[in-house]
C-alpha atoms as a PDB file:
ATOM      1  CA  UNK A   1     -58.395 -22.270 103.116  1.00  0.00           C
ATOM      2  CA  UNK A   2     -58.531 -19.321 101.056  1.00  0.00           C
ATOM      3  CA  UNK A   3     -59.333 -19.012  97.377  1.00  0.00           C
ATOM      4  CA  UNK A   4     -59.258 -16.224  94.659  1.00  0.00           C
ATOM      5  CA  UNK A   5     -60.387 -16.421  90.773  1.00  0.00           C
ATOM      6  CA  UNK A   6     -58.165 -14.705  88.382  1.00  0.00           C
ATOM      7  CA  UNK A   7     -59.246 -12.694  85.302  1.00  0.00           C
ATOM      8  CA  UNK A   8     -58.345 -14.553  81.507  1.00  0.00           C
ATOM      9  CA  UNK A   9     -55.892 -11.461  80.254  1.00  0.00           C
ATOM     10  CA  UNK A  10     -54.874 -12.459  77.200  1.00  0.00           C
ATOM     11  CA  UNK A  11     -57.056 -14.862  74.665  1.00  0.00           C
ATOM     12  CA  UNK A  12     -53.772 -16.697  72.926  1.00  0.00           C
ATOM     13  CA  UNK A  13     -54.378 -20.339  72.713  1.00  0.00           C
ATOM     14  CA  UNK A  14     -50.974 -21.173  73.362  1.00  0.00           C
ATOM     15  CA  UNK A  15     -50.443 -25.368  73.254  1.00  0.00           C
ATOM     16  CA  UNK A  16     -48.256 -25.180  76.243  1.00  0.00           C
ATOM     17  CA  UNK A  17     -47.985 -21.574  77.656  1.00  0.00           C
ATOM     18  CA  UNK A  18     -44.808 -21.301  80.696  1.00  0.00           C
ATOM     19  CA  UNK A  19     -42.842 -19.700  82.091  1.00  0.00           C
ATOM     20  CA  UNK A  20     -44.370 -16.003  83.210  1.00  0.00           C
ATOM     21  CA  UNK A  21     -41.740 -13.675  83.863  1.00  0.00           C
ATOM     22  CA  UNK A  22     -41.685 -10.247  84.482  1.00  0.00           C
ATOM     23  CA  UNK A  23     -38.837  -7.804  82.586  1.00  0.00           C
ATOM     24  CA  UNK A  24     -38.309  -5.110  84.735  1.00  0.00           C
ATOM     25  CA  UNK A  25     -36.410  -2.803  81.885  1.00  0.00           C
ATOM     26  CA  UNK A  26     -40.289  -2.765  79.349  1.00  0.00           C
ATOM     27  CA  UNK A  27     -42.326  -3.442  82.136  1.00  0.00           C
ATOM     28  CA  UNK A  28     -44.038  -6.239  80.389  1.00  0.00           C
ATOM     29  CA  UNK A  29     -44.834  -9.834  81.220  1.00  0.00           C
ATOM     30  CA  UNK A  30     -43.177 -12.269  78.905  1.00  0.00           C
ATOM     31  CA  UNK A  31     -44.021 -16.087  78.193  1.00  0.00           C
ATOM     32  CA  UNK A  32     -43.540 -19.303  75.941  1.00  0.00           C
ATOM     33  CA  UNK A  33     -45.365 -21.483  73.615  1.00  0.00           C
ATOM     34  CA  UNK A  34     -43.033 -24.084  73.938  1.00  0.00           C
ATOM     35  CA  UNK A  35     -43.941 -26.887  70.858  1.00  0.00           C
ATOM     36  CA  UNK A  36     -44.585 -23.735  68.679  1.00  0.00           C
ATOM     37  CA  UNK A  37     -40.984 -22.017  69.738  1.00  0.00           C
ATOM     38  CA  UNK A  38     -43.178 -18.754  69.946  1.00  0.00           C
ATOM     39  CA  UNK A  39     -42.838 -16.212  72.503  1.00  0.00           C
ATOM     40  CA  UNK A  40     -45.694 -13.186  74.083  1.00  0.00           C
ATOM     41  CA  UNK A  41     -44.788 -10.378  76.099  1.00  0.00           C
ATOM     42  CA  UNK A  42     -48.138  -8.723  77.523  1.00  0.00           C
ATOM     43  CA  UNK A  43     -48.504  -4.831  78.398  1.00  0.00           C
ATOM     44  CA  UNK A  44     -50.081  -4.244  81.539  1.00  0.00           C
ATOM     45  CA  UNK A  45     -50.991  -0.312  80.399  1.00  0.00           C
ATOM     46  CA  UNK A  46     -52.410  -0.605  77.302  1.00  0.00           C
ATOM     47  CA  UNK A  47     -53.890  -4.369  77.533  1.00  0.00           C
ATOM     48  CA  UNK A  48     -52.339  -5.490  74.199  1.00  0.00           C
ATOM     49  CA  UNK A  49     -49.399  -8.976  73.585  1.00  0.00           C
ATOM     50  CA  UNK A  50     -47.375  -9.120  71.120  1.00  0.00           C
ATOM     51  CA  UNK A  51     -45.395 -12.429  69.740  1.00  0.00           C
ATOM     52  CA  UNK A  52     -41.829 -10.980  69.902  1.00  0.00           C
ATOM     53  CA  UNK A  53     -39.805 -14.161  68.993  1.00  0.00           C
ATOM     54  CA  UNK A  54     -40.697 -17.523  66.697  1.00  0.00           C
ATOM     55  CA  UNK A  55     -38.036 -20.110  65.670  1.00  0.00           C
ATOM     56  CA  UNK A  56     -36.650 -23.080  67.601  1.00  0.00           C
ATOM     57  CA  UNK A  57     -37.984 -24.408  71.018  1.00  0.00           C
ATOM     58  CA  UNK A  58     -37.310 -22.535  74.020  1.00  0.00           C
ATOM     59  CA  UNK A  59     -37.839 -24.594  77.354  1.00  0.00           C
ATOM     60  CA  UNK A  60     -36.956 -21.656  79.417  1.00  0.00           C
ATOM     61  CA  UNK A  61     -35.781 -18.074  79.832  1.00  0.00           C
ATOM     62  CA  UNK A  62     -33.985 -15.596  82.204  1.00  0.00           C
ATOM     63  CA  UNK A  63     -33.640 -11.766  81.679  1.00  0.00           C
ATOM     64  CA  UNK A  64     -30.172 -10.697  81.958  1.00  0.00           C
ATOM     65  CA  UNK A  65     -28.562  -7.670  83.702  1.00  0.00           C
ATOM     66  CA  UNK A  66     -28.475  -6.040  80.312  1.00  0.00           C
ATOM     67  CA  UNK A  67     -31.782  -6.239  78.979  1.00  0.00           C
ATOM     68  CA  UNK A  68     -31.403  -9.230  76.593  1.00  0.00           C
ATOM     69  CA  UNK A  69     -33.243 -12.772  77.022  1.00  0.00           C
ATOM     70  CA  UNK A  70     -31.006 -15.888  77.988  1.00  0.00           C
ATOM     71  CA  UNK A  71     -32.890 -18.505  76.003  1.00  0.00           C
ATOM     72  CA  UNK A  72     -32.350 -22.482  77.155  1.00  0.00           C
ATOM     73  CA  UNK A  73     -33.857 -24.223  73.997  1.00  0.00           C
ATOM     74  CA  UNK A  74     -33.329 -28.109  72.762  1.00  0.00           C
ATOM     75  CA  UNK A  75     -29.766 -30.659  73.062  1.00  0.00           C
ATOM     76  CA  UNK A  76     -29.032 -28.069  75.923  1.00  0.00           C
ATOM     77  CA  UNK A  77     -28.342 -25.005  73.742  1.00  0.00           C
ATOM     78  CA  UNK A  78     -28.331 -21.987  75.169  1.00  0.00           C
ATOM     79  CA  UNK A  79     -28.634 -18.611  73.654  1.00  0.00           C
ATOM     80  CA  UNK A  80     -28.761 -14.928  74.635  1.00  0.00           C
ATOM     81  CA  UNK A  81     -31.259 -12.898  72.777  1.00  0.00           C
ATOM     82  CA  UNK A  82     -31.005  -9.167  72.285  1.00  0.00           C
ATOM     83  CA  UNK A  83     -32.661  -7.089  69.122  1.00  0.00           C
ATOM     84  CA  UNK A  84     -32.712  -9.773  67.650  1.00  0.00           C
ATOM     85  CA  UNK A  85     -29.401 -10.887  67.705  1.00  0.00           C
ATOM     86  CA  UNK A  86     -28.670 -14.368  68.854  1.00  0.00           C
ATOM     87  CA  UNK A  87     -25.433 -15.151  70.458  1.00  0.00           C
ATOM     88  CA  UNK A  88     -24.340 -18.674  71.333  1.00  0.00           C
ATOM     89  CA  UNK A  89     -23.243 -19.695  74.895  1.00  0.00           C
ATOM     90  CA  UNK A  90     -23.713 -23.362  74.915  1.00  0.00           C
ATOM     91  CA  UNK A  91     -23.995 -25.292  71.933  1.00  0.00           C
ATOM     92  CA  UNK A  92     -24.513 -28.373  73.705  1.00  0.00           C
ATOM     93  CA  UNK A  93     -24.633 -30.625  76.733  1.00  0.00           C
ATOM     94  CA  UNK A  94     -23.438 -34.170  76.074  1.00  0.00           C
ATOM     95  CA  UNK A  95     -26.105 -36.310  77.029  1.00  0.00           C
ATOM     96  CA  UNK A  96     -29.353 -34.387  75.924  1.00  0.00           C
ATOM     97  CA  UNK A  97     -29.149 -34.211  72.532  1.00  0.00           C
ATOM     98  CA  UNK A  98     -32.699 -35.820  72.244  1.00  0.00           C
ATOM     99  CA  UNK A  99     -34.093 -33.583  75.390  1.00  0.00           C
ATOM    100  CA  UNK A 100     -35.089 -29.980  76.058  1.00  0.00           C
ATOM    101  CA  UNK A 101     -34.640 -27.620  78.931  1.00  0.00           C
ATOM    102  CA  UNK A 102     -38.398 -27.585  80.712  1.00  0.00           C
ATOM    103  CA  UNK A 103     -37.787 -24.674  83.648  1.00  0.00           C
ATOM    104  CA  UNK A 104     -34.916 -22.468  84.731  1.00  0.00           C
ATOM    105  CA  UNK A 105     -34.059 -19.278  87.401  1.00  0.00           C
ATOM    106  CA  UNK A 106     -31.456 -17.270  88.106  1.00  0.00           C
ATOM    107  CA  UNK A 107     -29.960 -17.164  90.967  1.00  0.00           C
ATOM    108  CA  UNK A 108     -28.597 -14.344  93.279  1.00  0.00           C
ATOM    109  CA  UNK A 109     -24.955 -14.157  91.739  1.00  0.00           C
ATOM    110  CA  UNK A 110     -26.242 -14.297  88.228  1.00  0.00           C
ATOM    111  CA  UNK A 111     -25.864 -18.477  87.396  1.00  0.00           C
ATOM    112  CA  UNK A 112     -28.942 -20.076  86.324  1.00  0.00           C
ATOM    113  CA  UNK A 113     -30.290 -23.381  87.428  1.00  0.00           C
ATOM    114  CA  UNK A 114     -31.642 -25.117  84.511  1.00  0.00           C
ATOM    115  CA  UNK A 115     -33.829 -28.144  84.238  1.00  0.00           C
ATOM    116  CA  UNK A 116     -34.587 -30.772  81.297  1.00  0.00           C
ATOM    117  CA  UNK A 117     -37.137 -33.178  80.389  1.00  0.00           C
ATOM    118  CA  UNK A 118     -36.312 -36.929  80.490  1.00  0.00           C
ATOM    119  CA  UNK A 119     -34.927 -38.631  77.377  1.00  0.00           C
ATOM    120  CA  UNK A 120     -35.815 -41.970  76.073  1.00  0.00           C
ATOM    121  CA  UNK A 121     -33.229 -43.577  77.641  1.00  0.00           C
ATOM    122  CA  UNK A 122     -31.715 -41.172  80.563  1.00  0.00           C
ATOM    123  CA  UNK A 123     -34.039 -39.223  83.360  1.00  0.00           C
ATOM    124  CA  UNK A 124     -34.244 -35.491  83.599  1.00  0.00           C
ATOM    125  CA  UNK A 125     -31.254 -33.381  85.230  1.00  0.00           C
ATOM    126  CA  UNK A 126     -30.707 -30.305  87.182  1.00  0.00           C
ATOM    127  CA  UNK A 127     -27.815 -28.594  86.105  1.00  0.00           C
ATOM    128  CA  UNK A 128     -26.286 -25.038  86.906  1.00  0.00           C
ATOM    129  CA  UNK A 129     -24.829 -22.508  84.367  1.00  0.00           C
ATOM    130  CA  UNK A 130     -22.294 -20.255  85.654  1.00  0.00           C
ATOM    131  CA  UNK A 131     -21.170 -16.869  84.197  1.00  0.00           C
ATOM    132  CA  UNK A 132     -18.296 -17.748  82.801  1.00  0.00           C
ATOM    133  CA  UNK A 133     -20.950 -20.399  80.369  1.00  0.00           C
ATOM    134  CA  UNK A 134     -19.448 -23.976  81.947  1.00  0.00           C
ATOM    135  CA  UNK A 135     -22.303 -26.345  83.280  1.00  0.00           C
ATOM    136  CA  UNK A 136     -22.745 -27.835  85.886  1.00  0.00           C
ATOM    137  CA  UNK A 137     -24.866 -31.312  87.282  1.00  0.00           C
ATOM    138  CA  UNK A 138     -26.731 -30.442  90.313  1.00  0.00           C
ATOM    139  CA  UNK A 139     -29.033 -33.547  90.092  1.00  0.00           C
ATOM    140  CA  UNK A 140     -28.631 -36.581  87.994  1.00  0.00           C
ATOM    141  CA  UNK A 141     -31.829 -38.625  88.698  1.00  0.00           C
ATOM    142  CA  UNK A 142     -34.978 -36.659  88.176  1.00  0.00           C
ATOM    143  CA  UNK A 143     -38.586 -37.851  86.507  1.00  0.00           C
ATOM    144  CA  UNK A 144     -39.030 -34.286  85.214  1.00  0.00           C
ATOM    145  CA  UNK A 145     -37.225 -31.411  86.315  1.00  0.00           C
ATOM    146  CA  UNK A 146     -39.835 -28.225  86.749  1.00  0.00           C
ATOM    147  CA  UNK A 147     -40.769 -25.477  89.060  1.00  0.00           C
ATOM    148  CA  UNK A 148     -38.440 -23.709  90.986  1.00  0.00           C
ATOM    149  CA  UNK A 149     -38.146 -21.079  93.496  1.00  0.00           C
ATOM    150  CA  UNK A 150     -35.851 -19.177  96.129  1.00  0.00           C
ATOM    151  CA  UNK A 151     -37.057 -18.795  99.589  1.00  0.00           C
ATOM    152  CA  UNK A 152     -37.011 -14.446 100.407  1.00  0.00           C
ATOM    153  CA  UNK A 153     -33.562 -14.557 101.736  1.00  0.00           C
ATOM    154  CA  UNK A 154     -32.189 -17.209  99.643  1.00  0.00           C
ATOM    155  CA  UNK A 155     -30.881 -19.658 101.738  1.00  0.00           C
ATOM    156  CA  UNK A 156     -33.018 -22.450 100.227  1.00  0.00           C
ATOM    157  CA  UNK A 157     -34.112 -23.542  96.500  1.00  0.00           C
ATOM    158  CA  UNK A 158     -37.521 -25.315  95.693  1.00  0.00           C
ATOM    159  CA  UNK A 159     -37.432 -27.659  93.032  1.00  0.00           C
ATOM    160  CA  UNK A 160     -40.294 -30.064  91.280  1.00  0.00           C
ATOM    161  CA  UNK A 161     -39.951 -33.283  89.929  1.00  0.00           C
ATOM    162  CA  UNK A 162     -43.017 -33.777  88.412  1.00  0.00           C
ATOM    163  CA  UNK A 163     -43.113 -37.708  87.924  1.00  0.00           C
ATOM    164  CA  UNK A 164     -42.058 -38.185  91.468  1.00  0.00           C
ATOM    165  CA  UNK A 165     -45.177 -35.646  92.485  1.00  0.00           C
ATOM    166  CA  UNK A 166     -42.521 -33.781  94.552  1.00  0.00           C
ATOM    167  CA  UNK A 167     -41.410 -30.617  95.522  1.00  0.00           C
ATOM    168  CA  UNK A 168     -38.173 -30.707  97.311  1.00  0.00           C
ATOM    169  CA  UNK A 169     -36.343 -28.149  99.286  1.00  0.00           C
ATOM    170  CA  UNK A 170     -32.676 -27.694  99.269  1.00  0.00           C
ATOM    171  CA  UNK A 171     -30.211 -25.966 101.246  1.00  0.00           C
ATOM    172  CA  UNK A 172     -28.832 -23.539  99.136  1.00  0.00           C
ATOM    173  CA  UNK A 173     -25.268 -21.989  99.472  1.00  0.00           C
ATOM    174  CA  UNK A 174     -24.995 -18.923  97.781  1.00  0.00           C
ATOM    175  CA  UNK A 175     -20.765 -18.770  97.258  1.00  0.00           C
ATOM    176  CA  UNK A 176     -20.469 -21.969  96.102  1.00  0.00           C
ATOM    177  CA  UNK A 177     -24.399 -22.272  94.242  1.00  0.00           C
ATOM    178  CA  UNK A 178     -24.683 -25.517  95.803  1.00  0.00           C
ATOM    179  CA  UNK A 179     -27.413 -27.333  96.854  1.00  0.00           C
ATOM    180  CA  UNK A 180     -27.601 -30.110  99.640  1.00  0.00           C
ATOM    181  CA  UNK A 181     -29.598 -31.515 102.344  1.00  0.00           C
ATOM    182  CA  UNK A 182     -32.890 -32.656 100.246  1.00  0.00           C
ATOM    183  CA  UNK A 183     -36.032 -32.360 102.123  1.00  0.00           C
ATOM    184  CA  UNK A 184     -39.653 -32.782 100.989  1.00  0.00           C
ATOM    185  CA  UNK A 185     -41.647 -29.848 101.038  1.00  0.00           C
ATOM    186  CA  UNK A 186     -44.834 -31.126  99.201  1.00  0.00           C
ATOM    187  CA  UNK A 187     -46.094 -34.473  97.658  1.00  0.00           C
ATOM    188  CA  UNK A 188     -49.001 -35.509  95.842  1.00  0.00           C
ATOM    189  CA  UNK A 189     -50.507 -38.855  96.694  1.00  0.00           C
ATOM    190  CA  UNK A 190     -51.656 -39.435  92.903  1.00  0.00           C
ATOM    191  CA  UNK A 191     -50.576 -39.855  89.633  1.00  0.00           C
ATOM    192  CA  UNK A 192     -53.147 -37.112  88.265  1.00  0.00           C
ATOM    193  CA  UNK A 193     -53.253 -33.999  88.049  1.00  0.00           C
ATOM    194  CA  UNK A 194     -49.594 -33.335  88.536  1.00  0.00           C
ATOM    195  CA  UNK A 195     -46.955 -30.093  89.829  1.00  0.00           C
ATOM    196  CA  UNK A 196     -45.953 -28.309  87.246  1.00  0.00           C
ATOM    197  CA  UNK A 197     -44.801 -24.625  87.919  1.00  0.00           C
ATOM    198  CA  UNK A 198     -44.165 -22.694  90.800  1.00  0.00           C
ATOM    199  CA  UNK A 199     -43.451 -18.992  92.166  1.00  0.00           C
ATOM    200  CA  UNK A 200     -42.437 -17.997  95.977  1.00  0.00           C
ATOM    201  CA  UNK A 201     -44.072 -14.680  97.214  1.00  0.00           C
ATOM    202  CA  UNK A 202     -41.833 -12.116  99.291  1.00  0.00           C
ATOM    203  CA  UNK A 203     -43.242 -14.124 102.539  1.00  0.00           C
ATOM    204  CA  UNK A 204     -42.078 -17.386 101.604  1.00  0.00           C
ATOM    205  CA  UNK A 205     -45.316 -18.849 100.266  1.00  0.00           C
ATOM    206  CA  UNK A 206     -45.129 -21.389  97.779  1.00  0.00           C
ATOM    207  CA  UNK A 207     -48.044 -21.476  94.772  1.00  0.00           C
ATOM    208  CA  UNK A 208     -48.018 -24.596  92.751  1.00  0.00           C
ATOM    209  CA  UNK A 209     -49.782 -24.869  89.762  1.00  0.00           C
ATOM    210  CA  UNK A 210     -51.418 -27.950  89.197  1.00  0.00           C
ATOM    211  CA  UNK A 211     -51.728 -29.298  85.834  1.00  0.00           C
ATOM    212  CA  UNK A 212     -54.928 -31.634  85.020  1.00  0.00           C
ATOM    213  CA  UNK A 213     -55.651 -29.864  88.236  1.00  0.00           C
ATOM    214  CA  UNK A 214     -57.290 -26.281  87.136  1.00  0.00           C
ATOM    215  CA  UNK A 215     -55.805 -24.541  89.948  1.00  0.00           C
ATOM    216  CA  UNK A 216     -52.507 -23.382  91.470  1.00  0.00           C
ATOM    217  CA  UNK A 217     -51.922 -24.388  95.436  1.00  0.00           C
ATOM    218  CA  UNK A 218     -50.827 -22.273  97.924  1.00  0.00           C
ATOM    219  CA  UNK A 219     -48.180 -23.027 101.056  1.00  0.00           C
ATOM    220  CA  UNK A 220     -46.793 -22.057 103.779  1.00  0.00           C
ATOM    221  CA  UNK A 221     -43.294 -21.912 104.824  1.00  0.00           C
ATOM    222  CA  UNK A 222     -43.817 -25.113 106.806  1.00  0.00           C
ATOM    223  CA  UNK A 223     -45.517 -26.823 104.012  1.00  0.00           C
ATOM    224  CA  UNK A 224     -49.305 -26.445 105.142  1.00  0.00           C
ATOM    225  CA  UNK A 225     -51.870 -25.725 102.390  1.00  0.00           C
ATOM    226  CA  UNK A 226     -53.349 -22.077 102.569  1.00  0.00           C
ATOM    227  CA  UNK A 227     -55.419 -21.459  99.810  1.00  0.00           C
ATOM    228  CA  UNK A 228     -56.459 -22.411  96.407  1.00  0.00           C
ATOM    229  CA  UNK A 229     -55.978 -20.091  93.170  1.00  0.00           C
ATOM    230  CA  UNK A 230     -58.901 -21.732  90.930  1.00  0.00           C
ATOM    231  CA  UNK A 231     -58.817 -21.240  87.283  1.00  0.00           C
ATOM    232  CA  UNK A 232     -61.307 -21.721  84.476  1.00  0.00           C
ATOM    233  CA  UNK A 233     -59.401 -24.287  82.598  1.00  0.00           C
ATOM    234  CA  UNK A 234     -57.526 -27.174  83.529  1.00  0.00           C
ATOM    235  CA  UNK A 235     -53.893 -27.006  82.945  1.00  0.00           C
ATOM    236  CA  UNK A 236     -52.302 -24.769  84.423  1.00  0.00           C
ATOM    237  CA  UNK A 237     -48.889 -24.735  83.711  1.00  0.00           C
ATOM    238  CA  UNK A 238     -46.770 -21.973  86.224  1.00  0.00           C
ATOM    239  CA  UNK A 239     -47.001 -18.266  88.010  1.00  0.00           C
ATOM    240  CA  UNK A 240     -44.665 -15.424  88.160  1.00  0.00           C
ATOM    241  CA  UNK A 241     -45.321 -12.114  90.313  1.00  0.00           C
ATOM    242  CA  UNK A 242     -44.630  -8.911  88.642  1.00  0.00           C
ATOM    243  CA  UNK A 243     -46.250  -5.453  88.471  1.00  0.00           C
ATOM    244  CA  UNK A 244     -45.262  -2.154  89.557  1.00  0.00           C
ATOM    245  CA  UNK A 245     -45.732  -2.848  93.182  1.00  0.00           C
ATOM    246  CA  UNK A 246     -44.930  -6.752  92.473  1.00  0.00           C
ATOM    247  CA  UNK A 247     -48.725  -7.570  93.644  1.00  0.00           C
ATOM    248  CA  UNK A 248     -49.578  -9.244  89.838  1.00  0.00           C
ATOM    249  CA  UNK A 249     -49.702 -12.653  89.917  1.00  0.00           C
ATOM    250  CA  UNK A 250     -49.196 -14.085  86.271  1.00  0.00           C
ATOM    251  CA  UNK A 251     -50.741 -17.395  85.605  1.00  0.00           C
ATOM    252  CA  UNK A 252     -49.991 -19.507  81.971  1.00  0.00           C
ATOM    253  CA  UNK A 253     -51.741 -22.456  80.682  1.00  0.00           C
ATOM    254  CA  UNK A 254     -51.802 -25.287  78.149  1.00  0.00           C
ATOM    255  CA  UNK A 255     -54.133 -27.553  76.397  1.00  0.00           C
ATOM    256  CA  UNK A 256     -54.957 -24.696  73.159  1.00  0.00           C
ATOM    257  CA  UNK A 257     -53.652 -27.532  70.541  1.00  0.00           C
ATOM    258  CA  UNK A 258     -55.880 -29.821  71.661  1.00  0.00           C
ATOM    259  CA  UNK A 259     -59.119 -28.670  73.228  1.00  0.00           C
ATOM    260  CA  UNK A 260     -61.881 -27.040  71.399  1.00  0.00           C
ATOM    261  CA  UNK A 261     -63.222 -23.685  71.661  1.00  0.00           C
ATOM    262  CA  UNK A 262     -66.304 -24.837  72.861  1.00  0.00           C
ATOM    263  CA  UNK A 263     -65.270 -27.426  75.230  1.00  0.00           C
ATOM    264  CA  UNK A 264     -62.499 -24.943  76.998  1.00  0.00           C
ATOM    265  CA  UNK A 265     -62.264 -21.727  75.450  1.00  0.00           C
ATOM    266  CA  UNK A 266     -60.104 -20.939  77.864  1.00  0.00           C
ATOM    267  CA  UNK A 267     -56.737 -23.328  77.362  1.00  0.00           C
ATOM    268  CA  UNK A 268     -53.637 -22.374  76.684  1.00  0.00           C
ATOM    269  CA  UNK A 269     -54.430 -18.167  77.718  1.00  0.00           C
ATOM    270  CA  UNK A 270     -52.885 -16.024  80.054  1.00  0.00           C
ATOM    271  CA  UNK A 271     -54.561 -15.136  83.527  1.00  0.00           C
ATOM    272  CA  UNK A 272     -54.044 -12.574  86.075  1.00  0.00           C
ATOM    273  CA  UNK A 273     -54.560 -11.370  89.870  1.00  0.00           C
ATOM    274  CA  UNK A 274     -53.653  -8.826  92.363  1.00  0.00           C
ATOM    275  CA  UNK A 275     -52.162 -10.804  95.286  1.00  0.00           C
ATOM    276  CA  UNK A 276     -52.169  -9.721  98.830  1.00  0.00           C
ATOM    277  CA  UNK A 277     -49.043 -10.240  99.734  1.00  0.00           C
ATOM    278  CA  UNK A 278     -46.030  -9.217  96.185  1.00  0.00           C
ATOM    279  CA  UNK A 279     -43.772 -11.767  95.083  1.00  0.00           C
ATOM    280  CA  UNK A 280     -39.682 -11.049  94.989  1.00  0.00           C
ATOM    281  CA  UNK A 281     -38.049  -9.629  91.918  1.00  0.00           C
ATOM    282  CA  UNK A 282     -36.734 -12.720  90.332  1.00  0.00           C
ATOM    283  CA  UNK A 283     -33.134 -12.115  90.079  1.00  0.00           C
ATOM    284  CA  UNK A 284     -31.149 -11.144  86.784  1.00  0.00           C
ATOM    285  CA  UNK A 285     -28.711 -13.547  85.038  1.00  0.00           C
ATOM    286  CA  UNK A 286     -25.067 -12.329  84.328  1.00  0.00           C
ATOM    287  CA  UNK A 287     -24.107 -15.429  81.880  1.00  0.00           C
ATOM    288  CA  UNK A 288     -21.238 -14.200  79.842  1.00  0.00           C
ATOM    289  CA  UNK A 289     -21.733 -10.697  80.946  1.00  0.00           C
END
């Protein structure tokens, strides 16, 4: 088992910080507060963030093929984003008006899977969002729909349910964007600390962040534990590779409402590594384009 330390990047306490995601067109990192509806985008060549967006709740995000932000936010609305602009693709998705999307990707064609938290009365879903803006359910049953990730030639789609302490892995059928024959690909034996995030590098290895758990967890193609990404606070939220040469491993974390300066001074701030081995360019949306 291998294990690396990152370095603390950026010193914004963010209450939950997600979603790390590299934007190819600035060549910045970009991430969410979600409970605050605040958003950071981090420069790599000068060392300085930014908050470039405050307002409503935003679960998730994709950059699109023309440079603008595809924003899934609260009661499944979805909005694109663009100099500050806000265009509405979905106002709505029967059934979650009392939920919020929790973790999204694009996929190769453009369509976006998209993910929600459970309500008080219905579990999480999976759904898809196609270019044209319809939705689609994938899955109907989930504890908490998170991390997701594309093996390197796409054939298959990793998906967390965090209440079931699962990560599955579906077939994943690029023509159609469906998704079928479930496997398991990871479980946790515990209730505590639980899978949050993920990111797949370019040679299919999984890292899980674990949080309650301090650490993100590395695996194999086959599902065998390889290493162990420690961090200096304890939840850690997700990953996302990015960088110039796509070695820069992007870590965000939580916890900066609620723990002190002197008991974590850490929570809630961005973290960074050079990796071995460079994750994949996540792929572009093309919703509405």
């Amino acid at each position: 088992m291998q294990h690396w330390q990152p370095t603390l990047i950026v010193q914004e306490r963010c209450a939950t910080g997600e979603g790390p995601l590299w934007n190819p067109f600035d060549q910045h990192v970009y991430w969410t507060d979600i409970p605050r509806g605040r958003m950071y985008r981090y420069n790599q060549q000068d060392g300085k963030h930014e908050l470039v967006f405050e307002g409503a709740i935003v679960g998730g995000f994709t950059i699109q093929e023309d440079g603008s932000l595809l924003l899934f936010m609260e009661r499944g609305r979805v909005q694109c984003w663009k100099d500050g602009t806000f265009t509405t693709i979905v106002e709505s998705i029967p059934g979650e008006q009392d939920t919020r999307f929790n973790d999204v990707i694009a996929d190769p064609y453009g369509r976006v899977f998209c993910g929600t938290m459970p309500g008080k009365t219905h579990p999480a879903r999976l759904y898809r969002l196609d270019l044209d803006g319809s939705v689609t359910l994938m899955l109907g049953a989930m504890g908490q729909a998170n991390g997701m990730g594309f093996t390197p030639d796409a054939t298959a789609l990793y998906v967390t349910d965090t209440k079931a302490g699962t990560i599955t892995r579906y077939r994943y059928h690029q023509q159609s964007g469906s998704i079928s024959e479930p496997v398991v690909f990871a479980r946790l034996a515990g209730e505590y600390p639980v899978m949050d995030g993920l990111t797949v590098d370019a040679e299919g290895q999984v890292w899980s962040a674990r949080f309650g758990g301090g650490c993100l967890i590395g695996y194999a193609p086959d599902g065998r534990e390889i290493g162990q990404i420690e961090l200096p606070t304890s939840r850690v939220t997700s990953a996302g590779f990015g960088g110039a040469d796509g070695r820069d491993l992007f870590i965000s974390t939580a916890g900066g409402d609620e723990t002190t300066p002197a008991e974590d001074p850490a929570a809630g701030c961005l973290f960074h590594i050079r990796m071995d081995i460079p994750g994949r360019p996540e792929f572009r949306s093309r919703v509405g384009l």
